[in-house]
C-alpha atoms as a PDB file:
ATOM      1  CA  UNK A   1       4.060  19.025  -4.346  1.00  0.00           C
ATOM      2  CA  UNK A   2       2.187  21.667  -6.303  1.00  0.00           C
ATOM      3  CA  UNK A   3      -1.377  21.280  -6.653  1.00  0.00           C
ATOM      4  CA  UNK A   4      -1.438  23.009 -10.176  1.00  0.00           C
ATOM      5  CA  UNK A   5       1.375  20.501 -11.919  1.00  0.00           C
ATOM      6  CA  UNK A   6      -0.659  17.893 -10.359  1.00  0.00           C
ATOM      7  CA  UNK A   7      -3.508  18.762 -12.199  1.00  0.00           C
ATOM      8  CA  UNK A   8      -1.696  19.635 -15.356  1.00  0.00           C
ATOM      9  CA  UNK A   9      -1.092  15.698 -15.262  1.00  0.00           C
ATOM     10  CA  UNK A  10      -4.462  14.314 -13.942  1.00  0.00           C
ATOM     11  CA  UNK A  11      -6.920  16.650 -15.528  1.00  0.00           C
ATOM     12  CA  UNK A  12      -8.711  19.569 -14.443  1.00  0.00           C
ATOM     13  CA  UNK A  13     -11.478  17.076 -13.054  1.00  0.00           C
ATOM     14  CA  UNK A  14      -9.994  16.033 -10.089  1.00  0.00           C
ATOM     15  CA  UNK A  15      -9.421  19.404  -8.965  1.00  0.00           C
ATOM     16  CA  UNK A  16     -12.353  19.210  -6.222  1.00  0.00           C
ATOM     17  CA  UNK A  17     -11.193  16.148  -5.194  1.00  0.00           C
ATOM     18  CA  UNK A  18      -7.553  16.639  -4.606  1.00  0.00           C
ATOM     19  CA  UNK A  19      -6.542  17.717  -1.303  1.00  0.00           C
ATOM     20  CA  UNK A  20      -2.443  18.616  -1.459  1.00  0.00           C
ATOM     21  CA  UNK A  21      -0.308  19.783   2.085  1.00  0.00           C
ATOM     22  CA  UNK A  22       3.112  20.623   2.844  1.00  0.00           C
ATOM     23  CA  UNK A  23       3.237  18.252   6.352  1.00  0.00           C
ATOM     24  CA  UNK A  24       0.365  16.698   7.867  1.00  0.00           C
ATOM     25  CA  UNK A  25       0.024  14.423  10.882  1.00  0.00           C
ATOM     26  CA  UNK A  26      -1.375  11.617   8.248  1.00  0.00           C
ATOM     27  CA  UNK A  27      -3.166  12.137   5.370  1.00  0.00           C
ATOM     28  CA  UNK A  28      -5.477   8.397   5.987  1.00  0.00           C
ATOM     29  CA  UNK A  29      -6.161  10.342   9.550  1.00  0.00           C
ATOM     30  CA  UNK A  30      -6.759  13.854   7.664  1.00  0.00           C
ATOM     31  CA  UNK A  31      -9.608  11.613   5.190  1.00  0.00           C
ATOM     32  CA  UNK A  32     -10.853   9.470   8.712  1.00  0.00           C
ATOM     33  CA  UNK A  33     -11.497  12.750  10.119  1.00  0.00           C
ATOM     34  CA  UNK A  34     -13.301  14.484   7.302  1.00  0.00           C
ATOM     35  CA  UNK A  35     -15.010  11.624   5.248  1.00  0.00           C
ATOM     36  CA  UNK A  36     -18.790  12.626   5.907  1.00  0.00           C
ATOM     37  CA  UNK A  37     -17.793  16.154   4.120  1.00  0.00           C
ATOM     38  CA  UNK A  38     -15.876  14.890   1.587  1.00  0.00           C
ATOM     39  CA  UNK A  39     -16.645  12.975  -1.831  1.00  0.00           C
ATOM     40  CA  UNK A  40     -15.943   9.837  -2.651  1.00  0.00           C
ATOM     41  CA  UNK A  41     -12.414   9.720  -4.879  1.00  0.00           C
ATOM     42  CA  UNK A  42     -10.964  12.389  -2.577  1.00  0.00           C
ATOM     43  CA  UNK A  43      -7.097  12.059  -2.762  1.00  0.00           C
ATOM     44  CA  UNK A  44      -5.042  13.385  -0.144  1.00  0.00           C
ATOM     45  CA  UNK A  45      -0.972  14.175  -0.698  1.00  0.00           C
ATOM     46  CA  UNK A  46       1.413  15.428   1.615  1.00  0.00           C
ATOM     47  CA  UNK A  47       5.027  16.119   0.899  1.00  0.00           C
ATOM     48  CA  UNK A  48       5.470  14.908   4.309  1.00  0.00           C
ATOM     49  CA  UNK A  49       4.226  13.349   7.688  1.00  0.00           C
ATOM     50  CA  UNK A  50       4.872  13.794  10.872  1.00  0.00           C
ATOM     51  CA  UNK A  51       2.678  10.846  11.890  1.00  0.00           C
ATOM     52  CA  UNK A  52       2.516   8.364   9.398  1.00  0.00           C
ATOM     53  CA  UNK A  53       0.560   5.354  10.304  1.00  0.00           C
ATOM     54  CA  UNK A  54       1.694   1.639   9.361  1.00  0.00           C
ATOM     55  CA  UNK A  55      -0.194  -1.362   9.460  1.00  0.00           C
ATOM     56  CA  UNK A  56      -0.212  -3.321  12.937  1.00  0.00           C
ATOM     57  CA  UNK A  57      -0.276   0.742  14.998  1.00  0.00           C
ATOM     58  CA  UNK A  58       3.441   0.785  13.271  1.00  0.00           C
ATOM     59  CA  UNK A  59       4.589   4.169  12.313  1.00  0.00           C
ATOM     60  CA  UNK A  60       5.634   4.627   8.827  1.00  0.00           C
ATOM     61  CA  UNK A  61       9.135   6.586   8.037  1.00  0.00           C
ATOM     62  CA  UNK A  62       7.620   9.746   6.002  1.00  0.00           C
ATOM     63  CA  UNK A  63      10.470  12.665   5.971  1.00  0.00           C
ATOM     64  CA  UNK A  64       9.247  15.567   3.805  1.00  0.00           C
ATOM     65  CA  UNK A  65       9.837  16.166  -0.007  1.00  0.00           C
ATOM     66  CA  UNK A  66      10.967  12.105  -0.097  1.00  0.00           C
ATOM     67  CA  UNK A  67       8.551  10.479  -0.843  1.00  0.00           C
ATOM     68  CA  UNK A  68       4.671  10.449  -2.031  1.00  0.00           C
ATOM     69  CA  UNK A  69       2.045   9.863   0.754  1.00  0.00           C
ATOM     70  CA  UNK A  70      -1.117   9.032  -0.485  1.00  0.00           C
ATOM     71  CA  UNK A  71      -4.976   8.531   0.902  1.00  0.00           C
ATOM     72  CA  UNK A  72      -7.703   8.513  -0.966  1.00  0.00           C
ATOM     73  CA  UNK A  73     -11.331   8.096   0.278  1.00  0.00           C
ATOM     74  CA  UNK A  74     -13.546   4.836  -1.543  1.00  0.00           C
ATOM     75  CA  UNK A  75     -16.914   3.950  -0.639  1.00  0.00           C
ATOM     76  CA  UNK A  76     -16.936   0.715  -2.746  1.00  0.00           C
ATOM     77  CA  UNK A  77     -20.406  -1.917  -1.878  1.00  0.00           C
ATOM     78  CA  UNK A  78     -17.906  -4.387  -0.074  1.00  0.00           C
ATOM     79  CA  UNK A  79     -18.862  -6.599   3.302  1.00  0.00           C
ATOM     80  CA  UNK A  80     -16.609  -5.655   5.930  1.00  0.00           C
ATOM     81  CA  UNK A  81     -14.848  -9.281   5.532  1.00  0.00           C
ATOM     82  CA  UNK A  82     -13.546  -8.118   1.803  1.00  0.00           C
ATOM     83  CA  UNK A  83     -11.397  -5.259   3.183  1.00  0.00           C
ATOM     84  CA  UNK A  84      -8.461  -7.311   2.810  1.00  0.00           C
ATOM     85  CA  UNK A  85      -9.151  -7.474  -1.080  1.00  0.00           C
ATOM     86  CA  UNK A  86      -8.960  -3.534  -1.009  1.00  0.00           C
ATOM     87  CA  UNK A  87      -5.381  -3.853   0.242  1.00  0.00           C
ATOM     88  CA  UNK A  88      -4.108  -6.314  -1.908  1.00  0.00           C
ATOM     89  CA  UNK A  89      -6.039  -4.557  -5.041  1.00  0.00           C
ATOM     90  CA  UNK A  90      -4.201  -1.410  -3.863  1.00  0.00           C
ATOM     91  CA  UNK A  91      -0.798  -3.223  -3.462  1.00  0.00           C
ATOM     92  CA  UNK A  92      -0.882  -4.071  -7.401  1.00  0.00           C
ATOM     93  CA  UNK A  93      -2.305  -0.524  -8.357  1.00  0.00           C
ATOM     94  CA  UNK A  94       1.065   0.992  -7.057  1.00  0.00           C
ATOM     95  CA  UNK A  95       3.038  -1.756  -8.352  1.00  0.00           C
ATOM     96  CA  UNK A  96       1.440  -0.632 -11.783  1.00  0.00           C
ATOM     97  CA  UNK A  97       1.908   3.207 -11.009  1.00  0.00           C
ATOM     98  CA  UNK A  98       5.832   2.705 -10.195  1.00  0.00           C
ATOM     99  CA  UNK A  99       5.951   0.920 -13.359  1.00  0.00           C
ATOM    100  CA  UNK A 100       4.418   3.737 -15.110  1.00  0.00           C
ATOM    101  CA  UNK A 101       6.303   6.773 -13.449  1.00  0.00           C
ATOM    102  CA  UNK A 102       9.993   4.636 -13.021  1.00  0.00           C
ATOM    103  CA  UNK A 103       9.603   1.834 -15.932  1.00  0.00           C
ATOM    104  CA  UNK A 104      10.382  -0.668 -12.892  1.00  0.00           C
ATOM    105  CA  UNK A 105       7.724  -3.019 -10.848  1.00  0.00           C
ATOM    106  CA  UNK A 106       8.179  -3.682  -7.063  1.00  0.00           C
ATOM    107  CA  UNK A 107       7.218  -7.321  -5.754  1.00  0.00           C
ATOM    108  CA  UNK A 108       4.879  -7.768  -3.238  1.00  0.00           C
ATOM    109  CA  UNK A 109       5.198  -8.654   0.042  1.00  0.00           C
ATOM    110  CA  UNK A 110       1.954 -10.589   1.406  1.00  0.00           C
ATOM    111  CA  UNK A 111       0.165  -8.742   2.505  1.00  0.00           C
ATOM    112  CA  UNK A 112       0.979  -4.998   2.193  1.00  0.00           C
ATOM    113  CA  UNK A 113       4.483  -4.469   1.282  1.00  0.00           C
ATOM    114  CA  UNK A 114       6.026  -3.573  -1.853  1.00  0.00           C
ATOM    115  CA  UNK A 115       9.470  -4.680  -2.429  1.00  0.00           C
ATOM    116  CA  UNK A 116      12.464  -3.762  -4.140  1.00  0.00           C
ATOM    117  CA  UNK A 117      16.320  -5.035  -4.123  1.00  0.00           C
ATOM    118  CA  UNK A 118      14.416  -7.157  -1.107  1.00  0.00           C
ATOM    119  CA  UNK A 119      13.902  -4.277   0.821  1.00  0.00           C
ATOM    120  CA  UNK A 120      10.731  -2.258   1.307  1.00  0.00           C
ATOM    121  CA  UNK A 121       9.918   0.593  -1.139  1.00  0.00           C
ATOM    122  CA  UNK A 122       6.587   1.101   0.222  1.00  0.00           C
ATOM    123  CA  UNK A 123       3.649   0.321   2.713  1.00  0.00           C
ATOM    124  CA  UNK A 124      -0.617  -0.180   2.189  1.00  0.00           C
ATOM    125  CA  UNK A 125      -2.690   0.720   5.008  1.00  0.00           C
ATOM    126  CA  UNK A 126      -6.361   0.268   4.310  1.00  0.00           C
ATOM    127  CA  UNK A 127      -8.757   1.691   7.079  1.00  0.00           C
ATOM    128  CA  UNK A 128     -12.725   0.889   7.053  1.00  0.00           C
ATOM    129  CA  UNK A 129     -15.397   2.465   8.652  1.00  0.00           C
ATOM    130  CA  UNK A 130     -18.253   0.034  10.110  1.00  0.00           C
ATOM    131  CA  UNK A 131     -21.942   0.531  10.501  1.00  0.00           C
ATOM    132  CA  UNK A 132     -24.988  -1.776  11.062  1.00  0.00           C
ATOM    133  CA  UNK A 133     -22.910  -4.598   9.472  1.00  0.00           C
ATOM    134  CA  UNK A 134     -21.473  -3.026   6.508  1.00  0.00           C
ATOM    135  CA  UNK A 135     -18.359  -0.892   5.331  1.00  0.00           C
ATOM    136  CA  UNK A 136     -19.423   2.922   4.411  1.00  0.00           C
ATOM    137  CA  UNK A 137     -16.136   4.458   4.229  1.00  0.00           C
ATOM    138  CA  UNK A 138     -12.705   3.218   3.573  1.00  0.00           C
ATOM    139  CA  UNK A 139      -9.432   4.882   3.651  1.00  0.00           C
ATOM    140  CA  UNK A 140      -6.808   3.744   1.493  1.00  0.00           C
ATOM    141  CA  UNK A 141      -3.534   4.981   2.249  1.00  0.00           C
ATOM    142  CA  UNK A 142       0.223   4.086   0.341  1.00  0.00           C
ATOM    143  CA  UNK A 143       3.579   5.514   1.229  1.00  0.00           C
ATOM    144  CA  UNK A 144       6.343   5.452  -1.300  1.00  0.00           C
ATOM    145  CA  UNK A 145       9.801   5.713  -0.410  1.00  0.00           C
ATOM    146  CA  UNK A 146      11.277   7.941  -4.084  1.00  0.00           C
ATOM    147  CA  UNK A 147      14.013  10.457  -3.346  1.00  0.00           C
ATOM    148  CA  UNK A 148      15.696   8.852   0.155  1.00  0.00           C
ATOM    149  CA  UNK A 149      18.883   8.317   0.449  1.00  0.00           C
ATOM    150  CA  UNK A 150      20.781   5.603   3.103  1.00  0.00           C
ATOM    151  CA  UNK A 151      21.322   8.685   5.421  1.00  0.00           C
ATOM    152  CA  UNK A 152      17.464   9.240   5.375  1.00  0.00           C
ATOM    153  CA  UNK A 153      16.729   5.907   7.067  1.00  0.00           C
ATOM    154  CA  UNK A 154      17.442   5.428  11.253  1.00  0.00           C
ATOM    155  CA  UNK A 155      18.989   2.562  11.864  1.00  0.00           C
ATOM    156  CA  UNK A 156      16.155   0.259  12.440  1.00  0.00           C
ATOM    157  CA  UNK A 157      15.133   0.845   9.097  1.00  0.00           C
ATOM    158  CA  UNK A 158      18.457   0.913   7.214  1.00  0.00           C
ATOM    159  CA  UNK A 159      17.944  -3.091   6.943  1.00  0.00           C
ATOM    160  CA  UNK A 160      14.990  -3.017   6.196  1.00  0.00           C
ATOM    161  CA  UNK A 161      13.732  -0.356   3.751  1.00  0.00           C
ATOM    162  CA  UNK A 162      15.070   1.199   0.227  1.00  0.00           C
ATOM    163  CA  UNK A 163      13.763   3.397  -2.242  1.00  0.00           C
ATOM    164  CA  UNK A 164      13.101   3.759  -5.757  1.00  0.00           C
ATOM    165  CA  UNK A 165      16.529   6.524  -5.747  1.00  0.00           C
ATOM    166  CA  UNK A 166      19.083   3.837  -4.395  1.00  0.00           C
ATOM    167  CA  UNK A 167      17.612   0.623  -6.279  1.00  0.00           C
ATOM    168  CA  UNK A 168      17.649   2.685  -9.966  1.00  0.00           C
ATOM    169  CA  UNK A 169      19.722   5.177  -9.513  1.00  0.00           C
ATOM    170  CA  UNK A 170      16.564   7.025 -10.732  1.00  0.00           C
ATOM    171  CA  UNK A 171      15.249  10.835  -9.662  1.00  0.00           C
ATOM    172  CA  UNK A 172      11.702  10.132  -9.955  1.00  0.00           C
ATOM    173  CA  UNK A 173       9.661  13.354 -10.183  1.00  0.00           C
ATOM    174  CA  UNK A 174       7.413  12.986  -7.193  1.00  0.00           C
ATOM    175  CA  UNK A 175       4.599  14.856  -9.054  1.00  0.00           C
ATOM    176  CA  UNK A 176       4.741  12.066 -11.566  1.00  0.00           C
ATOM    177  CA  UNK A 177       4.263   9.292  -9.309  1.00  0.00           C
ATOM    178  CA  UNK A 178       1.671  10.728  -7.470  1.00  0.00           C
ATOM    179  CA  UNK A 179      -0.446  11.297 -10.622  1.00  0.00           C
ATOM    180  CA  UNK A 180      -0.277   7.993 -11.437  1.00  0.00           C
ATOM    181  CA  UNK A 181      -1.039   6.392  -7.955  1.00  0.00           C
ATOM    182  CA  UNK A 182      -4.490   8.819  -8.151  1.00  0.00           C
ATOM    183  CA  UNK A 183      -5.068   7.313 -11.088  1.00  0.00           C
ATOM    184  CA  UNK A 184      -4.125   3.649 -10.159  1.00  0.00           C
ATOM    185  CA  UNK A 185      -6.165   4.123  -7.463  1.00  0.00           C
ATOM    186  CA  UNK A 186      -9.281   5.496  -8.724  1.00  0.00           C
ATOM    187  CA  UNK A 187      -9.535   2.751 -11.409  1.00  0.00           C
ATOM    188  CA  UNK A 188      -9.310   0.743  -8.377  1.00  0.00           C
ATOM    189  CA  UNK A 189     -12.665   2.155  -6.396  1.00  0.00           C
ATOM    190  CA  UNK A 190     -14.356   1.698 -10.015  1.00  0.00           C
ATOM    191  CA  UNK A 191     -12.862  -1.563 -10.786  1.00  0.00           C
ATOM    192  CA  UNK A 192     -14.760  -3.013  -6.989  1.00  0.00           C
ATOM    193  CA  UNK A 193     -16.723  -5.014  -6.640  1.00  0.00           C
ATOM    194  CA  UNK A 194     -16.080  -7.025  -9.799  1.00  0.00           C
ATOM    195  CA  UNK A 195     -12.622  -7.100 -10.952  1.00  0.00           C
ATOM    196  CA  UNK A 196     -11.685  -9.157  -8.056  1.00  0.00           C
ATOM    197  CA  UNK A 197     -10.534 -11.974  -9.995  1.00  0.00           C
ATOM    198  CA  UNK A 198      -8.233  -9.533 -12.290  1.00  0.00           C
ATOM    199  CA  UNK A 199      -6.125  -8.010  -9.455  1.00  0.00           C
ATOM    200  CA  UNK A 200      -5.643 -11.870  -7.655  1.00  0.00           C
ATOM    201  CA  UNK A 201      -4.085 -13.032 -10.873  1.00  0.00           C
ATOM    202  CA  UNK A 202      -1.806  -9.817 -10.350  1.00  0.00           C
ATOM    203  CA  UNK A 203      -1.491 -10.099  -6.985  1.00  0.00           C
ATOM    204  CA  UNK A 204       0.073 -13.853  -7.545  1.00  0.00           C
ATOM    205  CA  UNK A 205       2.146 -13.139 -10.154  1.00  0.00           C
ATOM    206  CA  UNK A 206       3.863 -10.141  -8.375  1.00  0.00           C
ATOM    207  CA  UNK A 207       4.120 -11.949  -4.943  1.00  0.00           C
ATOM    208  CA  UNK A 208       7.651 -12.560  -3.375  1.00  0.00           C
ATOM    209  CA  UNK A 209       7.168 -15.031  -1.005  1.00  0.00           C
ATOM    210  CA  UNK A 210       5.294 -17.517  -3.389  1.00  0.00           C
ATOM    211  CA  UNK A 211       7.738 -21.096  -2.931  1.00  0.00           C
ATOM    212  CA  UNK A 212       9.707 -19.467  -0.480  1.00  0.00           C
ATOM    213  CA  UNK A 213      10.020 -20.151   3.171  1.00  0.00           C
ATOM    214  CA  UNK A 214       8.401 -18.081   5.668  1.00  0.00           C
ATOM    215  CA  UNK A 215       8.193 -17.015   9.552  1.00  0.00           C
ATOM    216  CA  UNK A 216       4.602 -15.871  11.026  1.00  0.00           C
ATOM    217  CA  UNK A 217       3.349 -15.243  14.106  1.00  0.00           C
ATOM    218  CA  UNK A 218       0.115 -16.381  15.584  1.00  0.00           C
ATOM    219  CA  UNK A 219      -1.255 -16.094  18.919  1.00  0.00           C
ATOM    220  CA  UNK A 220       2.139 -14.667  20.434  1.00  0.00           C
ATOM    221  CA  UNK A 221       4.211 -17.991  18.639  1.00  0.00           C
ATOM    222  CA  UNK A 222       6.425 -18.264  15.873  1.00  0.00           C
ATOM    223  CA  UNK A 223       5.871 -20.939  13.192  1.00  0.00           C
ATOM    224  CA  UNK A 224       7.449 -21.532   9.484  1.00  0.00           C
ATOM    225  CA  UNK A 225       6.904 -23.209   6.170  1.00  0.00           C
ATOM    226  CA  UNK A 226       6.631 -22.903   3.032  1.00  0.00           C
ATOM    227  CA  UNK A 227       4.270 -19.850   1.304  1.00  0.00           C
ATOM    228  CA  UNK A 228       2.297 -22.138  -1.480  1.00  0.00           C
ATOM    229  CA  UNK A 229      -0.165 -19.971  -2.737  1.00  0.00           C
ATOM    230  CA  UNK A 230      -2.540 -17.218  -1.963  1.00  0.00           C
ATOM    231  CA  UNK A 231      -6.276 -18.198  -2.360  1.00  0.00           C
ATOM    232  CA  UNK A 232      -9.458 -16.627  -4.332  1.00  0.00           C
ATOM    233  CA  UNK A 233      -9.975 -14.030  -0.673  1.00  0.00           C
ATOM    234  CA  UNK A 234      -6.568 -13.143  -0.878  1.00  0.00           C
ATOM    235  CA  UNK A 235      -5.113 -15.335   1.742  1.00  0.00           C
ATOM    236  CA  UNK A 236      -1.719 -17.096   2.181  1.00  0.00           C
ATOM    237  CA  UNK A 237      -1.298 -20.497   2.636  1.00  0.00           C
ATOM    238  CA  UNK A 238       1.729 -21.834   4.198  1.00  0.00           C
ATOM    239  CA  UNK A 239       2.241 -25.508   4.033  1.00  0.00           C
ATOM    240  CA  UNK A 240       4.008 -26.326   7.519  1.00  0.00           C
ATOM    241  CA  UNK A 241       5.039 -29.555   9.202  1.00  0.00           C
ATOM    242  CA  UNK A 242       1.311 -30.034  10.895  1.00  0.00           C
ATOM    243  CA  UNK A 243      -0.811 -29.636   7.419  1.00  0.00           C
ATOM    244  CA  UNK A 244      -1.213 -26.114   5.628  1.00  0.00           C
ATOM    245  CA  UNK A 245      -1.912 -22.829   7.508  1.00  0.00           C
ATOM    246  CA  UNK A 246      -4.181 -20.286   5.952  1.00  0.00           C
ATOM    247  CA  UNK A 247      -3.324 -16.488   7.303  1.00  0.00           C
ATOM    248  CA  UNK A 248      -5.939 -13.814   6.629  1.00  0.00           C
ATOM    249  CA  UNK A 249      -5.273 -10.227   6.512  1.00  0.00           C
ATOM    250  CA  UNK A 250      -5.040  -8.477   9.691  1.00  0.00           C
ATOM    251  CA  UNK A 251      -4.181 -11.875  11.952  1.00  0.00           C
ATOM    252  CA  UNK A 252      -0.106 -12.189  11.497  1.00  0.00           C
ATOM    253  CA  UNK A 253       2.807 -10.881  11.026  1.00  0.00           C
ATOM    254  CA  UNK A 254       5.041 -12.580   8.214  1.00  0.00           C
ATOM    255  CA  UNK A 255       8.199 -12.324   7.150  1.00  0.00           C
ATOM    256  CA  UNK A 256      11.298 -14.329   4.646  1.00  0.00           C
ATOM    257  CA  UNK A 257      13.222 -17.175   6.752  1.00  0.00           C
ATOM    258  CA  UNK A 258      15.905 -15.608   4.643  1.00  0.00           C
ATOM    259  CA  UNK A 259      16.533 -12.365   3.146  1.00  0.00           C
ATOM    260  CA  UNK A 260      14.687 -11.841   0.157  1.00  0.00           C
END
C-alpha cells in the first residue's frame, strides 16, 4: 500500500502517525515493540505478514498484497478487566469500515470473528500492556481477508475462511479499506470509555450466533447449548442443560454446532 494515497484519503494529519511496510513479522508485534516511542493513534499497515498473530497463540493467514493488516496503538483509561470491550468495540468498527469501503456488513462471530457467507473474513486481536494494576498500552490489531482467492487458502483454512473477493465478487481497493478501518478505529480510542453502551447494541445486533446452538470448550471439555444473549461486559451466555453458562473473553473457544 502506498503511504501517499493513504493519506490522500485520511488527511494529511495522520501522516506522523501512520506507519506503512511492504512485509513485516506482525504489525501488533511491530506497535508492542515500539509503543513507549510512539504516539497514541499510531496505525500500522503491512501489505503482508510473515507472522501474523491470532487470538489463542493462533497464527493468522496474511499472504502479501491480499489483504489489509492493521494495528493501531490506544491508550484508552480502561481497567485491565474491560479489554474484552476493546475487542468487541473493534469487531463492530470493521464491520462498519467493510460496509463503508464494500457496501456489505460481515456478522460477528463472538468474540472476535467477522463473518461472511459463514466463513471468516477477518480476525481481532487486542493486546494490553499491564502495570501497577492498570492497562497503559493496548494494541489493537484486525486482519481482513479482500483480494484472496480459494487457491490462496491451505487446506485447513479452505473450510473455514473467505474473503470479501469470493463472497461479492467485489475488487475492493485495499487502500480504501484501510482508510476506513484507521478511521473506524480511531473514533473507537475516542469513543472509550463512554460509548460502551453504543457499540453493545451493535455488537448484538451484528452477532451470528445469537439463538443458535453452540460448542465451547472449558477446562479441556466440550459442552453445548444455546447462545441467548451477550451481556452489558460483553459476555455470552449459553443456556445449556445444567442452567446458563456465561463465557468471558479470553476463557473459551466457541464455535456453530452447525455450519453457519
Amino acid at each position: 500500500m502506498d503511504k501517499n494515497r493513504l493519506l490522500s484519503l485520511l488527511g494529511q494529519e495522520h501522516s506522523d502517525r501512520l506507519r506503512v511496510f511492504d512485509v513485516i513479522p506482525s504489525t501488533n508485534t511491530y506497535l508492542k515493540e515500539n509503543a513507549r516511542s510512539l504516539p497514541e493513534g499510531t496505525a500500522v499497515l503491512a501489505s503482508g505478514q510473515t507472522s501474523g498473530k491470532g487470538r489463542l497463540g493462533r497464527y493468522f493467514h496474511s499472504p502479501a498484497g491480499k489483504g489489509v493488516y492493521l494495528s493501531m496503538l490506544l491508550r484508552p483509561l480502561l481497567p485491565p478487566d474491560r479489554l474484552g470491550a476493546v475487542t468487541a468495540g473493534a469487531a463492530v468498527a470493521v464491520c462498519d469500515a467493510v460496509e463503508n469501503a464494500c457496501g456489505t456488513r460481515p456478522g460477528i462471530k463472538w468474540v472476535n470473528d467477522l463473518i461472511m457467507g459463514g466463513r471468516k473474513v477477518c480476525g481481532i486481536l487486542a493486546e494490553g500492556t499491564f502495570a501497577d494494576g492498570r492497562m497503559t498500552d493496548i494494541v489493537l490489531g484486525a486482519g481482513v481477508n479482500v483480494l484472496d482467492t480459494p487457491e490462496d487458502f491451505t487446506e485447513g483454512l479452505s473450510s473455514t475462511a473467505t474473503s470479501i473477493l469470493m463472497e461479492t465478487g467485489l475488487e475492493t481497493d485495499l487502500s480504501a479499506l484501510a482508510s476506513q478501518m484507521i478511521l473506524a478505529f480511531d473514533r473507537l480510542r475516542h469513543d472509550l470509555p463512554g460509548s460502551e453502551g453504543r457499540y453493545l447494541e451493535l455488537y448484538r445486533r451484528d452477532s451470528v450466533l445469537l439463538g443458535k446452538e453452540v460448542v465451547f470448550t472449558r477446562g479441556g471439555a466440550s459442552y453445548s447449548g444455546i447462545a441467548s444473549r451477550i451481556d452489558d461486559d460483553f459476555a455470552l451466555v449459553v443456556e445449556t442443560g445444567g442452567g446458563p453458562v456465561r463465557l468471558t473473553t479470553g476463557e473459551v473457544s466457541v464455535r456453530p454446532a452447525q455450519a453457519l
